[in-house]
C-alpha atoms as a PDB file:
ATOM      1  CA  UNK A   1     -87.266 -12.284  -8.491  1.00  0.00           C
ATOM      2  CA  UNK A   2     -85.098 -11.846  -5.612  1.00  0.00           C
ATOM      3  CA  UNK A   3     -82.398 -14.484  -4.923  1.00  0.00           C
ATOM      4  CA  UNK A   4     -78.774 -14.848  -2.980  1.00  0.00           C
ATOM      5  CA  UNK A   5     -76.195 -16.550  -4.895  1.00  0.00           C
ATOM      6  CA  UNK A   6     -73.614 -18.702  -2.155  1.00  0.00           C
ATOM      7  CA  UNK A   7     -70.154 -17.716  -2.170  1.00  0.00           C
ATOM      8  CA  UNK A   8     -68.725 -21.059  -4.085  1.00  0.00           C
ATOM      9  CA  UNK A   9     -70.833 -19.849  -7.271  1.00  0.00           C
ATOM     10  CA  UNK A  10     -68.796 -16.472  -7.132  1.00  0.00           C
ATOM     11  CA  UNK A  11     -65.452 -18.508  -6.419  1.00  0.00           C
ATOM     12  CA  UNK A  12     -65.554 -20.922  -9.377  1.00  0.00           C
ATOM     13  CA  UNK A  13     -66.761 -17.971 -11.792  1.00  0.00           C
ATOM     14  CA  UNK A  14     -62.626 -16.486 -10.440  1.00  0.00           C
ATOM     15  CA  UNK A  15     -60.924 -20.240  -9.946  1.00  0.00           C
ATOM     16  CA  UNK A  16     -59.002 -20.604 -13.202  1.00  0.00           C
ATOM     17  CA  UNK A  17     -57.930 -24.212 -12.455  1.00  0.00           C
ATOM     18  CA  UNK A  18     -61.781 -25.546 -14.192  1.00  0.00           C
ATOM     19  CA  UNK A  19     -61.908 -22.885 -17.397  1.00  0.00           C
ATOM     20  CA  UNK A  20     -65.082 -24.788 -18.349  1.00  0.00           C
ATOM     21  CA  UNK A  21     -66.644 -24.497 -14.529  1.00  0.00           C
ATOM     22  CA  UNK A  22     -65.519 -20.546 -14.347  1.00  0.00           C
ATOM     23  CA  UNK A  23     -67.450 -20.364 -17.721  1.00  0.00           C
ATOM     24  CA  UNK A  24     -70.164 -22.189 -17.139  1.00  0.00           C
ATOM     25  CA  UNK A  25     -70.849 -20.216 -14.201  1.00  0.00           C
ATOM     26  CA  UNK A  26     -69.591 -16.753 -15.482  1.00  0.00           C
ATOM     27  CA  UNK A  27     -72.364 -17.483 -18.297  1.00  0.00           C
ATOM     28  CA  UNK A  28     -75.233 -18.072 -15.352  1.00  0.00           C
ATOM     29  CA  UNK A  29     -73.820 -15.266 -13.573  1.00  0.00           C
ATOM     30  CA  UNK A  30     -74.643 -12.939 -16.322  1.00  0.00           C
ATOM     31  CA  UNK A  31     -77.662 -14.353 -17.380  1.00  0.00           C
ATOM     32  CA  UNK A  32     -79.233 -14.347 -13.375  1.00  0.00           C
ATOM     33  CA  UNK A  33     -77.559 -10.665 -12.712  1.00  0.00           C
ATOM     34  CA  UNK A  34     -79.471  -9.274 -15.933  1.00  0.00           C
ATOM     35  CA  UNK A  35     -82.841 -11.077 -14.682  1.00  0.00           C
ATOM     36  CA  UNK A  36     -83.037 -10.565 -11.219  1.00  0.00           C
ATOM     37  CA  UNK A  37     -82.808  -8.792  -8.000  1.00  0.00           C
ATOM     38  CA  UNK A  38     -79.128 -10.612  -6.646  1.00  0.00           C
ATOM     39  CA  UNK A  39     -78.548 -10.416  -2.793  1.00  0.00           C
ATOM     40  CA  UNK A  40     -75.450 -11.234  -0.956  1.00  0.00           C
ATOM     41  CA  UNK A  41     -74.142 -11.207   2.277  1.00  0.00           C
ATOM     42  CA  UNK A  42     -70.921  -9.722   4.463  1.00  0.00           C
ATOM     43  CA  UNK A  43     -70.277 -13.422   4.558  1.00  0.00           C
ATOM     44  CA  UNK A  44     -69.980 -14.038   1.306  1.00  0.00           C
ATOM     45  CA  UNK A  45     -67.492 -10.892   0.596  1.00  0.00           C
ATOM     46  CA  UNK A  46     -65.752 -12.056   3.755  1.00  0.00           C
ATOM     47  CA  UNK A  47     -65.305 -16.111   2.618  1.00  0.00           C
ATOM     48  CA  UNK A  48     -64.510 -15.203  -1.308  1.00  0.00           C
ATOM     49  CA  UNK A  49     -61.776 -12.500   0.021  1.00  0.00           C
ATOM     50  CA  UNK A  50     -60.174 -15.256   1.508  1.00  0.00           C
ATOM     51  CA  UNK A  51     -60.785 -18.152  -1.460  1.00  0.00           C
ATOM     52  CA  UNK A  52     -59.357 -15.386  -3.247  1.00  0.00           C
ATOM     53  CA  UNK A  53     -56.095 -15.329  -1.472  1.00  0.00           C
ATOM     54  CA  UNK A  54     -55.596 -18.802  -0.185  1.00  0.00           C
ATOM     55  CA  UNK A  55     -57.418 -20.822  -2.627  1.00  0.00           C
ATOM     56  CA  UNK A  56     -57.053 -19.050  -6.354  1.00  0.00           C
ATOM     57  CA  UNK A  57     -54.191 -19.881  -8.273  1.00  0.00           C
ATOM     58  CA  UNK A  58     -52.640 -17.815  -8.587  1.00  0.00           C
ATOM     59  CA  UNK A  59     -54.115 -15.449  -6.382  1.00  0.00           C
ATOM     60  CA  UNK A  60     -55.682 -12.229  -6.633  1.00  0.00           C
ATOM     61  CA  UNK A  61     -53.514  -9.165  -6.271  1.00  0.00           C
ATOM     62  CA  UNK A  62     -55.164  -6.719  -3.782  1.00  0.00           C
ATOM     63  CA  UNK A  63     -56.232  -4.367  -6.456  1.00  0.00           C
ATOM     64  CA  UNK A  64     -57.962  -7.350  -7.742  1.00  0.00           C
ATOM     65  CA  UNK A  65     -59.462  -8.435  -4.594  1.00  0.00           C
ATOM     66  CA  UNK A  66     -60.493  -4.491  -3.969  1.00  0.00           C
ATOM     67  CA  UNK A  67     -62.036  -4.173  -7.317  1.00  0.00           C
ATOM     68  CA  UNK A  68     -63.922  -7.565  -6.584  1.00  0.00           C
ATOM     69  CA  UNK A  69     -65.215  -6.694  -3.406  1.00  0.00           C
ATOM     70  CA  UNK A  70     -66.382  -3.231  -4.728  1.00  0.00           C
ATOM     71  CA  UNK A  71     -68.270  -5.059  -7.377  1.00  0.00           C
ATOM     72  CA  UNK A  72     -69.659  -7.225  -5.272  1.00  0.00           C
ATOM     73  CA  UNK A  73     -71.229  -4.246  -2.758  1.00  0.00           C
ATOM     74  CA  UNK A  74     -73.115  -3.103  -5.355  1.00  0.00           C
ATOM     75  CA  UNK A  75     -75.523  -6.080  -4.810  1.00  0.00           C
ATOM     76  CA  UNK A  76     -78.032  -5.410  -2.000  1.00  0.00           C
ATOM     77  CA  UNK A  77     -75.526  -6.499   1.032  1.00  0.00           C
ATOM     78  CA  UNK A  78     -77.207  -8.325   4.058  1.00  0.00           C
ATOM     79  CA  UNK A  79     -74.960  -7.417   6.940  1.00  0.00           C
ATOM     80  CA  UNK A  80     -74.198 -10.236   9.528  1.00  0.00           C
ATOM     81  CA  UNK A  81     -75.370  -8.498  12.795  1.00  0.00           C
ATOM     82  CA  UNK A  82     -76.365 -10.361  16.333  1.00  0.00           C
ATOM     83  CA  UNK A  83     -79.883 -11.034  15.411  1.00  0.00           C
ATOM     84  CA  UNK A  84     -78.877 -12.424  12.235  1.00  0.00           C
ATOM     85  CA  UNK A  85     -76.558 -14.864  14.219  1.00  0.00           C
ATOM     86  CA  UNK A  86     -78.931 -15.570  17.251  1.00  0.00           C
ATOM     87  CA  UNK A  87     -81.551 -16.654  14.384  1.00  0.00           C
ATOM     88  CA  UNK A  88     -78.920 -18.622  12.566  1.00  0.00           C
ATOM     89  CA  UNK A  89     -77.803 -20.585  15.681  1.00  0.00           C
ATOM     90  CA  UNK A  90     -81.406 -21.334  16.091  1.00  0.00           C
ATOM     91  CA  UNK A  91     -81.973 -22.196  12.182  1.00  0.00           C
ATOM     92  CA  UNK A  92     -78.691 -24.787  12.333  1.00  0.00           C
ATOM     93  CA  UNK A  93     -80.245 -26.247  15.476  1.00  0.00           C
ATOM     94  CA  UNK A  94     -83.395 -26.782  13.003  1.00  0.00           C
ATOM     95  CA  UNK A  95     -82.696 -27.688   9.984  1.00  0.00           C
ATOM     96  CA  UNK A  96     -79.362 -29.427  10.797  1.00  0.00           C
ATOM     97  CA  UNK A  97     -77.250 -27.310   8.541  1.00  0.00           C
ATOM     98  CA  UNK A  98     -73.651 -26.735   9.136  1.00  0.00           C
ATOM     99  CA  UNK A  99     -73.216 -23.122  11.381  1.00  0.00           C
ATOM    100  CA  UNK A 100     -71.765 -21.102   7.954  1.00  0.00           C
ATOM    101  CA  UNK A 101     -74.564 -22.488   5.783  1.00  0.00           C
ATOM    102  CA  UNK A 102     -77.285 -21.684   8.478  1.00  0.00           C
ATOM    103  CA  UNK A 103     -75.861 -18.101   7.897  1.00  0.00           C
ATOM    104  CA  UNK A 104     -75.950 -17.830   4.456  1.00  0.00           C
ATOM    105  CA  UNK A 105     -79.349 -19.078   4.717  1.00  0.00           C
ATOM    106  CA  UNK A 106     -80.517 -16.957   7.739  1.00  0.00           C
ATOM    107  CA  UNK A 107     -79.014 -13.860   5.250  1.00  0.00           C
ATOM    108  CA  UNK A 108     -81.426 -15.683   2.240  1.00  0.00           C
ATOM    109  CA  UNK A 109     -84.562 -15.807   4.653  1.00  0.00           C
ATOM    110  CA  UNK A 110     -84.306 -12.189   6.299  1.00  0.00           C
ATOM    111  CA  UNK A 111     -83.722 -10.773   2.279  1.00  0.00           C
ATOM    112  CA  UNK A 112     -87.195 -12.695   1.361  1.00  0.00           C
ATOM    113  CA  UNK A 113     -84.947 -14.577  -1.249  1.00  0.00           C
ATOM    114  CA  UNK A 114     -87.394 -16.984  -3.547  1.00  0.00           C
ATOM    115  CA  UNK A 115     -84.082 -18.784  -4.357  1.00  0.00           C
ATOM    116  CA  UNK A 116     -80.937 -19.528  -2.830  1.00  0.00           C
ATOM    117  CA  UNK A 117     -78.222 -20.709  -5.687  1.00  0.00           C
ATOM    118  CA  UNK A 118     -75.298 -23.125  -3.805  1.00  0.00           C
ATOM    119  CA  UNK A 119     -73.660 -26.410  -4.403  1.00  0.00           C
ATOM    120  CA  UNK A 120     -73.751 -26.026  -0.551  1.00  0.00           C
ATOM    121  CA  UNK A 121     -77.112 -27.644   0.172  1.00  0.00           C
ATOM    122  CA  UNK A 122     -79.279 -29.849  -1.120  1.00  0.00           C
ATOM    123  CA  UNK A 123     -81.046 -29.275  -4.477  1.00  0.00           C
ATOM    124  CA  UNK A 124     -84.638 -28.692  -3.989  1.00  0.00           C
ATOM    125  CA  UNK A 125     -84.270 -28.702  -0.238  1.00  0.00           C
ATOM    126  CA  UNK A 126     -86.957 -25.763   1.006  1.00  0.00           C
ATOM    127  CA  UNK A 127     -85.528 -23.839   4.088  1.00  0.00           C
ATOM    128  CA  UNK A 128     -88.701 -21.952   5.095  1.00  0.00           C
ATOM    129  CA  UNK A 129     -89.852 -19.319   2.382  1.00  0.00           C
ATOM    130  CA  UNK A 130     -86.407 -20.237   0.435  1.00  0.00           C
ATOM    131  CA  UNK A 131     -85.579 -22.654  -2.202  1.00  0.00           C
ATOM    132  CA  UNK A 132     -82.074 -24.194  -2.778  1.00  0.00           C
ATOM    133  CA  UNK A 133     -80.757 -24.392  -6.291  1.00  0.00           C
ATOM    134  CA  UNK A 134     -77.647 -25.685  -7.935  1.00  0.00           C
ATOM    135  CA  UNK A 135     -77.462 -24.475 -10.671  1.00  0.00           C
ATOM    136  CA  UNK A 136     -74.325 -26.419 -11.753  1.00  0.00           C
ATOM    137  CA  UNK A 137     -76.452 -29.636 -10.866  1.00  0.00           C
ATOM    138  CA  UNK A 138     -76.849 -31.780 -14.457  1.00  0.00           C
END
């Protein structure tokens, strides 16, 4: 199954500050990575470079951040072009979502994502062919 994973999941599997959220997620993260097709965006390598330098404590080193990033890319990448941000603009319009959210789900949509994983949006919530999960929801 095909599905985009949000950048916050990727961001609490690094934020040391919760060891039982980074866990809990690095646990998911390994189980959803073995089972399925994972798609991200240039958004999401974009946003978690810079949770990873203004947010982390302590923050990354650059090596770190390089060897995360380079990770990351060997997910199928969608790349934020004009059309993708022309559809998005229309999307937020919509579906009322915030303008970075209707990106990351514009990026979901145009992958043909079953699943979107955030804490970002609503559980449940459909967003055309895509379904929002939380998988930190209990």
């Amino acid at each position: 199954m095909r599905l985009f994973i949000d950048t916050n999941l990727w961001a609490y599997r690094l934020d040391r500050r919760d060891p039982e959220k980074s866990e809990q997620v690095r646990s998911w993260l390994a189980d959803v990575v073995a089972d399925h097709e994972v798609v991200i965006s240039t958004q999401v390598l974009i946003e978690l470079r810079s949770v990873a330098i203004r947010t982390l404590q302590p923050p990354l080193s650059d090596r770190q951040i390089s060897e995360l990033l380079a990770a990351l890319t060997g997910f199928e990448l969608v790349n934020t072009d004009a059309n993708l941000i022309l559809d998005a603009h229309l999307l937020a319009s919509r579906e009322q979502l915030s303008w970075f959210d209707a990106l990351i789900a514009e990026a979901a949509i145009r992958s043909r994502c079953a699943w979107l994983f955030s804490e970002d949006f609503c559980h449940g919530r459909r967003i055309d062919a895509v379904e929002v999960v939380n998988p930190l929801r209990s």
